[in-house]
C-alpha atoms as a PDB file:
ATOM      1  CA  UNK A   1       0.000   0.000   0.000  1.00  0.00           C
ATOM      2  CA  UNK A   2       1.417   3.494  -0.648  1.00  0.00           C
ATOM      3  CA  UNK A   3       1.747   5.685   2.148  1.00  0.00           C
ATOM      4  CA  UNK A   4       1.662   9.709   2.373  1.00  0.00           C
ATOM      5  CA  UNK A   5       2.528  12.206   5.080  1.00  0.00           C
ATOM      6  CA  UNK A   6       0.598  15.967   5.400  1.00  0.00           C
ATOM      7  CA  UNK A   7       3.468  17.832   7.113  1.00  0.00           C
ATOM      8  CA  UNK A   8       1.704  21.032   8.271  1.00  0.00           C
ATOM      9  CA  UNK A   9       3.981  24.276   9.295  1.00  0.00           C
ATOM     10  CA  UNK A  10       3.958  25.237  12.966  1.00  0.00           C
ATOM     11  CA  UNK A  11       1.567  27.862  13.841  1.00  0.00           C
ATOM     12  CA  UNK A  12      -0.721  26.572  11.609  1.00  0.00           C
ATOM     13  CA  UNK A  13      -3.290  24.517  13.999  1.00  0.00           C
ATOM     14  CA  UNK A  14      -6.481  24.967  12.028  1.00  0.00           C
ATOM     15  CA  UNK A  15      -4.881  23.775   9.177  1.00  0.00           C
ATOM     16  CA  UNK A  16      -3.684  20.552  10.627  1.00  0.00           C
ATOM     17  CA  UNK A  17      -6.966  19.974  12.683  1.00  0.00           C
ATOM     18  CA  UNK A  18      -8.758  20.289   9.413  1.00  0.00           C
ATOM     19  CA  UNK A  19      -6.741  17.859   7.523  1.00  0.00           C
ATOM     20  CA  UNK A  20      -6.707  15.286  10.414  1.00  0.00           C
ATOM     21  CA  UNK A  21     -10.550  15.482  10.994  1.00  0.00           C
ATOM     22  CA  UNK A  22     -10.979  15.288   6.746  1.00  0.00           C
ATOM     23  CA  UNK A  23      -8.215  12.288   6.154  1.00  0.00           C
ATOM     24  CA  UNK A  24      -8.112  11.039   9.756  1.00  0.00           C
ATOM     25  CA  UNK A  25     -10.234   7.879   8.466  1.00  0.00           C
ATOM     26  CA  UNK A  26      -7.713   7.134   5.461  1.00  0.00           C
ATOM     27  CA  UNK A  27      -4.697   4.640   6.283  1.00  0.00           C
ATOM     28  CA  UNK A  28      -2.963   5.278   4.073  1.00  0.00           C
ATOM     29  CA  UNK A  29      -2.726   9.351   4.819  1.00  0.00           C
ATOM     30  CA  UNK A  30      -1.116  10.947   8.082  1.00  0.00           C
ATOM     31  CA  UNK A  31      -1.321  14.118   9.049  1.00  0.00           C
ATOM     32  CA  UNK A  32       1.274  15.730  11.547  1.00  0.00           C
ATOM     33  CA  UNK A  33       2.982  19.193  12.569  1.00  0.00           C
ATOM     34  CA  UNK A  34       6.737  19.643  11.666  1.00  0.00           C
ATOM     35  CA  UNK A  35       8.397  19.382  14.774  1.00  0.00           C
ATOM     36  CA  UNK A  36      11.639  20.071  13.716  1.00  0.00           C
ATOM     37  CA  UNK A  37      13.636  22.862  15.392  1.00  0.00           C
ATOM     38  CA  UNK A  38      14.639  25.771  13.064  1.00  0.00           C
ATOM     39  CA  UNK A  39      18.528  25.131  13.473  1.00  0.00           C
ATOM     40  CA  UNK A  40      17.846  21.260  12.222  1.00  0.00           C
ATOM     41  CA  UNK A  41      16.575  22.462   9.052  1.00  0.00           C
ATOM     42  CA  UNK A  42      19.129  24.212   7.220  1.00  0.00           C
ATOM     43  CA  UNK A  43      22.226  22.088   8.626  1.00  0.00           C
ATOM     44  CA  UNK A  44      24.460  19.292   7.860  1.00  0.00           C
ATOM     45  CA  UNK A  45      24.048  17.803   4.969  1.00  0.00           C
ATOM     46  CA  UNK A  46      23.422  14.248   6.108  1.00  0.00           C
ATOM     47  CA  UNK A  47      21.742  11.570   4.171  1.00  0.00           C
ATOM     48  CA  UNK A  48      21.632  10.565   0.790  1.00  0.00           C
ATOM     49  CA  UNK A  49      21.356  13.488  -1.795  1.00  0.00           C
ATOM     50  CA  UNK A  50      17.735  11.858  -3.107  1.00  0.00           C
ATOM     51  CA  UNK A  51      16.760  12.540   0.744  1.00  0.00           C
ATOM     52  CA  UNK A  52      18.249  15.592   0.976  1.00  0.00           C
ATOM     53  CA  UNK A  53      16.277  16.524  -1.821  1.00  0.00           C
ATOM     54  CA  UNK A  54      13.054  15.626  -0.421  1.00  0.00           C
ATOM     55  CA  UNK A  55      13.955  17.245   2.743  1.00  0.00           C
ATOM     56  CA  UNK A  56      14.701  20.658   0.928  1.00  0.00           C
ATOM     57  CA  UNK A  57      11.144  20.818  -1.226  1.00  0.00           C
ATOM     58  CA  UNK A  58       9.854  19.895   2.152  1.00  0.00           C
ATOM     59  CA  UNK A  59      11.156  22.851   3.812  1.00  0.00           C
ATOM     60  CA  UNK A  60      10.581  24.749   0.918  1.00  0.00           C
ATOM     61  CA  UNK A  61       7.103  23.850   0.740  1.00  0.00           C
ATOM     62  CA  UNK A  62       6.074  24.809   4.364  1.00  0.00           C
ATOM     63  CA  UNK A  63       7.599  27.930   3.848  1.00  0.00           C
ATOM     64  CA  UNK A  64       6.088  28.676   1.065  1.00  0.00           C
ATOM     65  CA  UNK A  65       2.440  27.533   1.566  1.00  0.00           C
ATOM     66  CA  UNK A  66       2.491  26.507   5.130  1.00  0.00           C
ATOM     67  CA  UNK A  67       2.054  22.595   4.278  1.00  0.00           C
ATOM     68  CA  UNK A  68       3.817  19.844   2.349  1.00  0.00           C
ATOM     69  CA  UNK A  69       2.491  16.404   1.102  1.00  0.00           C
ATOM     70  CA  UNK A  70       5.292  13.483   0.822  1.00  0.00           C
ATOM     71  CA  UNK A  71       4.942  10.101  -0.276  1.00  0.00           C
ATOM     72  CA  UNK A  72       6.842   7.813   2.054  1.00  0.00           C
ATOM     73  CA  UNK A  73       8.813   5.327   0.491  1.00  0.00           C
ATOM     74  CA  UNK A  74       9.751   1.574   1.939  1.00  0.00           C
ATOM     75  CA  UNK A  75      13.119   0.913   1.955  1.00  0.00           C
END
């Protein structure tokens, strides 16, 4: 089964308690808040550059419109 994430940007609380009342039922869809701390974001460099792309339109995305959609992949 293919799996997605709804990352929703701090701050934005409505937002996420839409999204987990409207997908809450789907299994295959989770909905959480970025947790990450600010510094975490734009460091290191760590992980494999197809990660590190993901990670970057992920930031990018919750920057830009406050929420970012991912499809999880199985390793």
């Amino acid at each position: 089964m293919r799996r997605y994430r709804f990352i929703v940007a701090r701050g934005n609380e409505r937002l996420y308690e839409h999204l987990a009342r409207s997908l809450g039922s789907l299994e295959e869809i989770e909905v959480i808040i970025d947790r990450r701390a600010e510094k975490r974001r734009h460091g290191g460099g760590s992980g494999r550059p197809s990660e590190r792309r993901v990670l970057n339109r992920v930031d990018e995305d919750l920057k830009t419109f406050g929420w970012a959609f991912v499809k999880i992949e199985r390793s």
